[in-house]
C-alpha atoms as a PDB file:
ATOM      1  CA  UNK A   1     -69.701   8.974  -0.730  1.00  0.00           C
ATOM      2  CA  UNK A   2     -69.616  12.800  -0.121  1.00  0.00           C
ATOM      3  CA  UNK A   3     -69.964  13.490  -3.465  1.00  0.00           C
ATOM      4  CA  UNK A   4     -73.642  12.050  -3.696  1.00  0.00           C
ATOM      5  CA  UNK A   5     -75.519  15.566  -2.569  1.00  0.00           C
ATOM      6  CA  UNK A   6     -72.808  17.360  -4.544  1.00  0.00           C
ATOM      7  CA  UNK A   7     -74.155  19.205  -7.528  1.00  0.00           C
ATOM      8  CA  UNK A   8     -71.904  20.003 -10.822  1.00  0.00           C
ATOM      9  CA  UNK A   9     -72.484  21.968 -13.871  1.00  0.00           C
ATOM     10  CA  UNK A  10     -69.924  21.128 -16.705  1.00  0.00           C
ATOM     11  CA  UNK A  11     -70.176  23.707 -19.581  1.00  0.00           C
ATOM     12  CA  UNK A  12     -68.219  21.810 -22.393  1.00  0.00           C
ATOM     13  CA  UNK A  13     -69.134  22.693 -26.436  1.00  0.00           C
ATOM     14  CA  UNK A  14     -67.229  19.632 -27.233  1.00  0.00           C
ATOM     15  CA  UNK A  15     -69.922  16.782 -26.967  1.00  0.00           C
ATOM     16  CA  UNK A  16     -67.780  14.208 -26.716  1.00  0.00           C
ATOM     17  CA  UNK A  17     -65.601  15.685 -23.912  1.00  0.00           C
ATOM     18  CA  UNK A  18     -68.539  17.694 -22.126  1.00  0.00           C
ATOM     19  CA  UNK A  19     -70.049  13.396 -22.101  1.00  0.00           C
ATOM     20  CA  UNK A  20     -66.763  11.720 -20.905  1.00  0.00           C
ATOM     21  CA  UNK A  21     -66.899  14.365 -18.046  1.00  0.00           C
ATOM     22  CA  UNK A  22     -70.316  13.821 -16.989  1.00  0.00           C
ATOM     23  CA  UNK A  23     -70.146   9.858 -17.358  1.00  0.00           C
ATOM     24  CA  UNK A  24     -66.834   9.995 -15.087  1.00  0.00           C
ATOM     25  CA  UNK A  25     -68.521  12.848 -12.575  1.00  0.00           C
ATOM     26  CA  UNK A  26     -71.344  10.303 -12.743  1.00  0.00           C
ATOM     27  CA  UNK A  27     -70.306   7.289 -11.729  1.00  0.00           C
ATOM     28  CA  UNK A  28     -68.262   9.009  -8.563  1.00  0.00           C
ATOM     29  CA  UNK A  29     -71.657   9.805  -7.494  1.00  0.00           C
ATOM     30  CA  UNK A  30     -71.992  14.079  -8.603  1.00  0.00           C
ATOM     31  CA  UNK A  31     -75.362  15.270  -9.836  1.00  0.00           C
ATOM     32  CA  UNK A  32     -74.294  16.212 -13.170  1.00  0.00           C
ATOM     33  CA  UNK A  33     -75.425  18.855 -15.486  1.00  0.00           C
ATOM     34  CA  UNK A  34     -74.370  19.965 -19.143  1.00  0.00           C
ATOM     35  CA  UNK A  35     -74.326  23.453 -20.663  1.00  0.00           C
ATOM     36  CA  UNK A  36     -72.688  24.023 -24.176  1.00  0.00           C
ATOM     37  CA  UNK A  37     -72.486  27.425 -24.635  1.00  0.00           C
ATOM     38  CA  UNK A  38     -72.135  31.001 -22.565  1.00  0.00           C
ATOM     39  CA  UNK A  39     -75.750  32.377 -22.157  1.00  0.00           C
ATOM     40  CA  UNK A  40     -76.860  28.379 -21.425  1.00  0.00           C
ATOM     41  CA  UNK A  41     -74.131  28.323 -18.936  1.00  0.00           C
ATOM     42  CA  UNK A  42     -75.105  31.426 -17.305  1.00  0.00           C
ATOM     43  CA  UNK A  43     -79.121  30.515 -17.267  1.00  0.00           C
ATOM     44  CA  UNK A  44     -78.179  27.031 -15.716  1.00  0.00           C
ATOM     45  CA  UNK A  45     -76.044  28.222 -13.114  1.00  0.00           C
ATOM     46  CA  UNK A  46     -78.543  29.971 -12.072  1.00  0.00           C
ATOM     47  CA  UNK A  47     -81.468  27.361 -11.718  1.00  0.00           C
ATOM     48  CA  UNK A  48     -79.212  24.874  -9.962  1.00  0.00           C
ATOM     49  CA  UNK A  49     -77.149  26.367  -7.615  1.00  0.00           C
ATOM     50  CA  UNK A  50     -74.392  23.976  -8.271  1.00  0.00           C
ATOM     51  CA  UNK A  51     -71.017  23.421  -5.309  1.00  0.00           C
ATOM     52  CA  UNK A  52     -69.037  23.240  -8.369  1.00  0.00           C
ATOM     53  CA  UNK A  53     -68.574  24.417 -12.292  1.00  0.00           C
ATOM     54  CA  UNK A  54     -66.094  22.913 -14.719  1.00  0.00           C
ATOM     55  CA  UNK A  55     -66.007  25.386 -17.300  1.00  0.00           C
ATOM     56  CA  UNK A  56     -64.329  25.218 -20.659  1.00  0.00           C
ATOM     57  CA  UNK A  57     -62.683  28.920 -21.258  1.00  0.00           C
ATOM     58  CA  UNK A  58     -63.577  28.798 -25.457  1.00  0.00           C
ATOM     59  CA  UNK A  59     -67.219  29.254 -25.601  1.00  0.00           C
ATOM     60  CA  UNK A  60     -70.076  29.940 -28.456  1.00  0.00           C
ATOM     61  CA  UNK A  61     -71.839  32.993 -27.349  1.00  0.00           C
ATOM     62  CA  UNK A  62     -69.898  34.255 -25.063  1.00  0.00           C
ATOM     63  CA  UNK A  63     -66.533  32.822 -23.757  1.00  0.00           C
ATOM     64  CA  UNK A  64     -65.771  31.020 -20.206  1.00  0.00           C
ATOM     65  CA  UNK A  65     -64.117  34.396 -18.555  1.00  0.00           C
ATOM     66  CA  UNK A  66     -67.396  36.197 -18.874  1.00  0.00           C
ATOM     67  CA  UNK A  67     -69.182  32.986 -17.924  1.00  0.00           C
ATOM     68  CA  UNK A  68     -67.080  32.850 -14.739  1.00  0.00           C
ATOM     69  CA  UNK A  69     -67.612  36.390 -14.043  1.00  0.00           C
ATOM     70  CA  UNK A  70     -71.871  36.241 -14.323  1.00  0.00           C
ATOM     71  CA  UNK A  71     -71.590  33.568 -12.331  1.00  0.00           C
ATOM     72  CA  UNK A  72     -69.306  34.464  -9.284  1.00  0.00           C
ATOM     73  CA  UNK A  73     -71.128  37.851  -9.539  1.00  0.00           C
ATOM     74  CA  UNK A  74     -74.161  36.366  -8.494  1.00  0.00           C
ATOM     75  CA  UNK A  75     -72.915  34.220  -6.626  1.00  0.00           C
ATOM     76  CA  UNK A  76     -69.628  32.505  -5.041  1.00  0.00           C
ATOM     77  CA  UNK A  77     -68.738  29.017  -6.294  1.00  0.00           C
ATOM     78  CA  UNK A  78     -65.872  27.189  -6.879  1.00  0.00           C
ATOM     79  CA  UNK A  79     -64.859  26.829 -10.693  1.00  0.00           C
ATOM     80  CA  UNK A  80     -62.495  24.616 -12.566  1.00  0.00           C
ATOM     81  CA  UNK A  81     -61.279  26.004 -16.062  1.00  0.00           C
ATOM     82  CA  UNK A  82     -60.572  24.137 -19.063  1.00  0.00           C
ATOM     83  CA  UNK A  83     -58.758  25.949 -21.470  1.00  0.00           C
ATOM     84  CA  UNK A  84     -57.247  24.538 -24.951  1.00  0.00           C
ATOM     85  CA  UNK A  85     -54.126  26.884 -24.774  1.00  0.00           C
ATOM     86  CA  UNK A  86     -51.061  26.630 -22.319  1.00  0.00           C
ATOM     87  CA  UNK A  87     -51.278  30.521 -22.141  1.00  0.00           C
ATOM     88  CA  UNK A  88     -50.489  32.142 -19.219  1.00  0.00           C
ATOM     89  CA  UNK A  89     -52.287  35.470 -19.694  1.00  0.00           C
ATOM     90  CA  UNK A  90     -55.487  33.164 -20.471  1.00  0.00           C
ATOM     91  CA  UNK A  91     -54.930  31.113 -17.240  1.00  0.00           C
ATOM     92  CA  UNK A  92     -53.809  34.764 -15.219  1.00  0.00           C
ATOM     93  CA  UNK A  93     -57.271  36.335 -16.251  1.00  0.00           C
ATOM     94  CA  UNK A  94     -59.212  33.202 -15.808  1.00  0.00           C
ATOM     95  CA  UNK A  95     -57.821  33.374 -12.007  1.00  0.00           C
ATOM     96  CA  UNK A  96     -58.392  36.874 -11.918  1.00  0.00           C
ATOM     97  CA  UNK A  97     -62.254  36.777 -12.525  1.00  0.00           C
ATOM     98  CA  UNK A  98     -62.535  33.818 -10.367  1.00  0.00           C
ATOM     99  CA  UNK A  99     -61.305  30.396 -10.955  1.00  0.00           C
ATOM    100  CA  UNK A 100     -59.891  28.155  -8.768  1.00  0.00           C
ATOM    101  CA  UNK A 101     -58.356  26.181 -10.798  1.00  0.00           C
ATOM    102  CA  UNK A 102     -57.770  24.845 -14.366  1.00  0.00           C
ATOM    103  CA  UNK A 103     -56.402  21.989 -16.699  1.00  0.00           C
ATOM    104  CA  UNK A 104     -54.713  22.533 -20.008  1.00  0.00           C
ATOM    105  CA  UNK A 105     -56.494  20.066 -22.624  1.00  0.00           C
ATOM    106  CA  UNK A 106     -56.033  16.845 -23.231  1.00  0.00           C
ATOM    107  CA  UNK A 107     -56.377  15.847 -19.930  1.00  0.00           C
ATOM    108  CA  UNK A 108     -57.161  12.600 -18.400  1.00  0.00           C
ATOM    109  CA  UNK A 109     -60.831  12.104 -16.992  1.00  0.00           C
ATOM    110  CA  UNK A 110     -58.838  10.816 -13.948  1.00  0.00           C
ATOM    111  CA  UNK A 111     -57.341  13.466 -13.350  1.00  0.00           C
ATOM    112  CA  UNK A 112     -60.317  16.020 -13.629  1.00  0.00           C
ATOM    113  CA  UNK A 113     -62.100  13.808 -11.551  1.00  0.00           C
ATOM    114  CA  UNK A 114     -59.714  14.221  -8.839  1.00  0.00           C
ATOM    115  CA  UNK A 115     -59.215  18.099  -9.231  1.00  0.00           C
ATOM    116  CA  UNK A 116     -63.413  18.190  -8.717  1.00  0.00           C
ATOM    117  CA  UNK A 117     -62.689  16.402  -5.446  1.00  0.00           C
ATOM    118  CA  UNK A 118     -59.586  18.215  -4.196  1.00  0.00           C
ATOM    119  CA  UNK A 119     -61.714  21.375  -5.199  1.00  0.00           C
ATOM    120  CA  UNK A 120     -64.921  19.983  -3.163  1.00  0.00           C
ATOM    121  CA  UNK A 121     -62.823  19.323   0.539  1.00  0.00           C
ATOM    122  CA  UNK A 122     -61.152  22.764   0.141  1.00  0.00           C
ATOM    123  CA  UNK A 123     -64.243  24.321   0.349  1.00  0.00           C
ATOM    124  CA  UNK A 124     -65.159  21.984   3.295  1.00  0.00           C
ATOM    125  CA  UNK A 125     -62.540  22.923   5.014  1.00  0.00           C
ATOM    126  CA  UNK A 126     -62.758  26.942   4.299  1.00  0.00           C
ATOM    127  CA  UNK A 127     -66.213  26.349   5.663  1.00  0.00           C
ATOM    128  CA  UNK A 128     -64.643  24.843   8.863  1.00  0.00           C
ATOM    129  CA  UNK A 129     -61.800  27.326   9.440  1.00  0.00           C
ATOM    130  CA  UNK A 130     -64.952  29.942   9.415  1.00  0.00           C
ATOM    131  CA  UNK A 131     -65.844  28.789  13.206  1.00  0.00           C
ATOM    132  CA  UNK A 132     -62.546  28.369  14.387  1.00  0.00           C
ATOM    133  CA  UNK A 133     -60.307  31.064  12.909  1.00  0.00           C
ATOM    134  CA  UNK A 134     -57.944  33.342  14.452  1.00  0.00           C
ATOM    135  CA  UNK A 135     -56.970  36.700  12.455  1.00  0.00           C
ATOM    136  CA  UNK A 136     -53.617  36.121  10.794  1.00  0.00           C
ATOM    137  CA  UNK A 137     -50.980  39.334  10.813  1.00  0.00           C
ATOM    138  CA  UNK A 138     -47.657  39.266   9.276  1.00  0.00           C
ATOM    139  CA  UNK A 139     -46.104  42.571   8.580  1.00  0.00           C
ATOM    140  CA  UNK A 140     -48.940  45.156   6.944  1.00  0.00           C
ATOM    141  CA  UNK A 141     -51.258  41.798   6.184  1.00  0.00           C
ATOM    142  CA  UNK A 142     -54.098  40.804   7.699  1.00  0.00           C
ATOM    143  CA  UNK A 143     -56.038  37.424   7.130  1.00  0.00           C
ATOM    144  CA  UNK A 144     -59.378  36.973   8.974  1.00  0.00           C
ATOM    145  CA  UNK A 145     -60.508  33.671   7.995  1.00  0.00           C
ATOM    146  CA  UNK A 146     -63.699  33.976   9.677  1.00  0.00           C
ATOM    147  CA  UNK A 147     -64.762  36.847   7.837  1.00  0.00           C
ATOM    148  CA  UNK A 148     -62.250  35.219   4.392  1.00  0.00           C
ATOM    149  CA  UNK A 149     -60.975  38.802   3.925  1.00  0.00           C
ATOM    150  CA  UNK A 150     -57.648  40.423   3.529  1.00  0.00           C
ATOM    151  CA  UNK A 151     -56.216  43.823   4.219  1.00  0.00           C
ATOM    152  CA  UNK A 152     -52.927  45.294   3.215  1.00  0.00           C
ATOM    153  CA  UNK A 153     -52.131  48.546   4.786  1.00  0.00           C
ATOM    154  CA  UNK A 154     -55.698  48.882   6.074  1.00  0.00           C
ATOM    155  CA  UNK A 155     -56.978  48.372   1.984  1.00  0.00           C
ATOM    156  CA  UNK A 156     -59.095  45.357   1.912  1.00  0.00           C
ATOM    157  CA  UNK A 157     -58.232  43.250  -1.140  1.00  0.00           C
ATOM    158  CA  UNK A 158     -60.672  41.146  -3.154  1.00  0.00           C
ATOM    159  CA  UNK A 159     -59.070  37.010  -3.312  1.00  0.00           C
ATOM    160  CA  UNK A 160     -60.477  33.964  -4.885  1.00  0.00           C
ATOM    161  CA  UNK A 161     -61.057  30.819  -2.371  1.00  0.00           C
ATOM    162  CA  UNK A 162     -57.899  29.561  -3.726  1.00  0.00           C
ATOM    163  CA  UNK A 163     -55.659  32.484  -2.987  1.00  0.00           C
ATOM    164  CA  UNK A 164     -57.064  32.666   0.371  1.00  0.00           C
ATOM    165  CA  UNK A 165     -56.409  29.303   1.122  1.00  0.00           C
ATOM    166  CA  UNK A 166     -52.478  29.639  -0.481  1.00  0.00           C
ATOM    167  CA  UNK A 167     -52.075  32.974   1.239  1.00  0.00           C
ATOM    168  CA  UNK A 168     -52.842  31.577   4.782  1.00  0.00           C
ATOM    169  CA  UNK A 169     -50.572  28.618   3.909  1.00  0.00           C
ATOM    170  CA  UNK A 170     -48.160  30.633   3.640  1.00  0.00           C
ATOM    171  CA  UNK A 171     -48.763  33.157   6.449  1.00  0.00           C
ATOM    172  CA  UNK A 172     -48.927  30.355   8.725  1.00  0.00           C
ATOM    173  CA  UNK A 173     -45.160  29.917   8.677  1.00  0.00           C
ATOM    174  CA  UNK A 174     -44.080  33.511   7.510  1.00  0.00           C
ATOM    175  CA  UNK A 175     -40.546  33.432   5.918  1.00  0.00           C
ATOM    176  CA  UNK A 176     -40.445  29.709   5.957  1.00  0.00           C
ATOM    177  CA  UNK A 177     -39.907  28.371   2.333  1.00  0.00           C
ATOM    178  CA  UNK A 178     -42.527  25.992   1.633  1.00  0.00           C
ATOM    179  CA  UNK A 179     -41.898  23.467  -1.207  1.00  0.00           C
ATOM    180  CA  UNK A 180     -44.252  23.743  -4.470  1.00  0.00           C
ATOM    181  CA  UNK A 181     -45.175  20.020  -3.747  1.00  0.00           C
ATOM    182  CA  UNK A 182     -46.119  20.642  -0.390  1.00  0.00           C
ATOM    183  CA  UNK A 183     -48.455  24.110  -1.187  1.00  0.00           C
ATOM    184  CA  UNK A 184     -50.431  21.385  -3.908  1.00  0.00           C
ATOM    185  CA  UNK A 185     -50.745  18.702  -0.918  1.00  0.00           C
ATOM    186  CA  UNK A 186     -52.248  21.137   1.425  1.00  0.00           C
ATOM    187  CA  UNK A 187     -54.364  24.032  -0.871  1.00  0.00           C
ATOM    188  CA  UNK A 188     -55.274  21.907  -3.949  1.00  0.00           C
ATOM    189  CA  UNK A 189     -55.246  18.500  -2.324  1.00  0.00           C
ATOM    190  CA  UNK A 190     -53.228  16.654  -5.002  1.00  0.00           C
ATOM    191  CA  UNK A 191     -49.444  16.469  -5.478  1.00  0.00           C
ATOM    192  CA  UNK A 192     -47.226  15.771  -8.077  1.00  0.00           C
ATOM    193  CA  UNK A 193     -44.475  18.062 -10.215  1.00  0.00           C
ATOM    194  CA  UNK A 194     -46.195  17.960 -13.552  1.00  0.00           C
ATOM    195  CA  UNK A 195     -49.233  20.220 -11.529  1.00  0.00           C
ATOM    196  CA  UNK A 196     -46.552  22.396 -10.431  1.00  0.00           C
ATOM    197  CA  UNK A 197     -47.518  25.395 -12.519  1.00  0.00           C
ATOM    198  CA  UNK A 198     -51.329  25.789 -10.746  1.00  0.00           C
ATOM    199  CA  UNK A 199     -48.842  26.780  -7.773  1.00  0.00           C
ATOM    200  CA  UNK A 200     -47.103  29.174 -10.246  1.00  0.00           C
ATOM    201  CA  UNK A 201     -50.093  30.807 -11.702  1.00  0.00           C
ATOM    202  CA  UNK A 202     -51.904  31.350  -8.587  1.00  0.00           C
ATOM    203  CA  UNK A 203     -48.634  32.612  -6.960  1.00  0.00           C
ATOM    204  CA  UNK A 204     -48.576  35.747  -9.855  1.00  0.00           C
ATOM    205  CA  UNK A 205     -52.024  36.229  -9.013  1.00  0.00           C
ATOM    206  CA  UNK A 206     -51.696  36.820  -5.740  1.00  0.00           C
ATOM    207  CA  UNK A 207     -48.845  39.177  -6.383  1.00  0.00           C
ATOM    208  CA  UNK A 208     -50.360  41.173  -8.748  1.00  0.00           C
ATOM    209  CA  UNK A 209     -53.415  41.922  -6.199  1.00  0.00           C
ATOM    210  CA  UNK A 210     -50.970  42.012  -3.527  1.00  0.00           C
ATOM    211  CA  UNK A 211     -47.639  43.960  -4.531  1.00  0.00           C
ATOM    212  CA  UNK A 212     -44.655  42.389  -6.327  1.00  0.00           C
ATOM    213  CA  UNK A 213     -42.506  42.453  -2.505  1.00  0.00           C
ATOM    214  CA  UNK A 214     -45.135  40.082  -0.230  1.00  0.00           C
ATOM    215  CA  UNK A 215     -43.672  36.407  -1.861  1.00  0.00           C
ATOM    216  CA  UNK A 216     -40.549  35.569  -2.387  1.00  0.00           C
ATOM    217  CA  UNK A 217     -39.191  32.693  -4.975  1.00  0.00           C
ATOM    218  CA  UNK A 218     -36.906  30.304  -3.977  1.00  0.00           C
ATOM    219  CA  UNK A 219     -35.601  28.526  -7.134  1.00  0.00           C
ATOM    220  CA  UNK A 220     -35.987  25.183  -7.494  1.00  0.00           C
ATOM    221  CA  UNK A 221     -37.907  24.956  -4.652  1.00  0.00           C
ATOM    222  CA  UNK A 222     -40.787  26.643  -3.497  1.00  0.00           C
ATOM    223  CA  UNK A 223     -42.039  29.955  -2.471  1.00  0.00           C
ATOM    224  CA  UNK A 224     -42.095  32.146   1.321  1.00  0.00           C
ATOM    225  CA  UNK A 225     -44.198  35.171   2.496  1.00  0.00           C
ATOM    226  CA  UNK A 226     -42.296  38.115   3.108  1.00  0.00           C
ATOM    227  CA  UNK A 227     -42.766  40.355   6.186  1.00  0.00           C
ATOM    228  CA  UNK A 228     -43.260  43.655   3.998  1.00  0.00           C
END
């Protein structure tokens, strides 16, 4: 199984969930490791180098958003969020300092599990695209996914993994409405219209880095890039 060399940190202060998530993570084969609050986080992210965090967003200490933010500061890694609230401007910052993704408690074990997995081939595949990429252009944007940097108007702007992977989704077919369900399939790795908001949320994101004008809603549907 792929995910026997793969190392995860899951920062939970909940014992009982931060244990159901390592048990699960576990037995699929991860190298598991448990942090309960902010500064612990921090420390152990350091010392392990993990491919992946799962980190709850309410913290002792310090909270999740400043955990995610020592962390990707040092150094890049993906990061799933856990966060208690269905609050948008929680989930909007928690994108904004670096997560890729994130599940609104309760949540199934299941379905974590797959989310660490979906989050673990995108990264796989980034790494890929880095040795085989050709420089993306559509209107005043420019993707270089060998490089994984953006421009707009000649102003380089600063995108998670996952935006980068959404934004070349849709630049690959610019104008062409691309379904919600399909954008989860091929970015996240997972499908299904009860995830349809992680679309949603990382769609604002990218607008608010990018300018208001570059994606377009389609109601009901699905979202296209614009040629600005």
């Amino acid at each position: 199984m792929a995910g026997e060399t793969h190392r995860v940190l899951v920062v939970e202060d909940e014992l009982t969930i931060a244990s159901s998530i390592a048990v699960r993570l576990r037995a699929e084969g991860f190298a598991v490791e448990l942090a309960h609050d902010g500064p612990a986080a921090v420390a152990k992210a350091a010392e392990l180098d993990p491919d992946l965090v799962v980190l709850d967003i309410m913290l002792p200490g310090f909270d999740g958003l400043e955990v995610c933010r020592r962390i990707q500061a040092r150094r890049a890694v993906p990061v799933l969020m856990l966060t208690a609230r269905d609050d948008e401007t929680d989930l909007l910052v928690g994108l904004a300092v670096g997560a890729d993704d994130y599940l609104t408690k309760p949540f199934s074990i299941r379905e974590l599990a797959a989310r660490v997995h979906a989050l673990l081939r995108r990264v796989e595949r980034a790494a890929q695209a880095r040795t085989a990429g050709v420089t993306l252009r559509v209107g005043d944007l420019e993707i270089d996914p060998v490089e994984r940097r953006v421009h707009r108007a000649g102003t380089e702007v600063h995108l998670t993994p996952t935006e980068f992977e959404l934004l070349t989704r849709l630049a690959e077919r610019p104008r062409a409405v691309l379904p919600r369900e399909q954008l989860l399939a091929e970015v996240w790795g997972f499908a299904g219209p009860a995830a349809t908001r992680t679309v949603d949320s990382h769609v604002k994101a990218l607008r608010r880095k990018l300018g208001s004008d570059v994606i377009r809603t389609v109601h009901g549907i699905g979202y296209a890039l614009e040629t600005p």
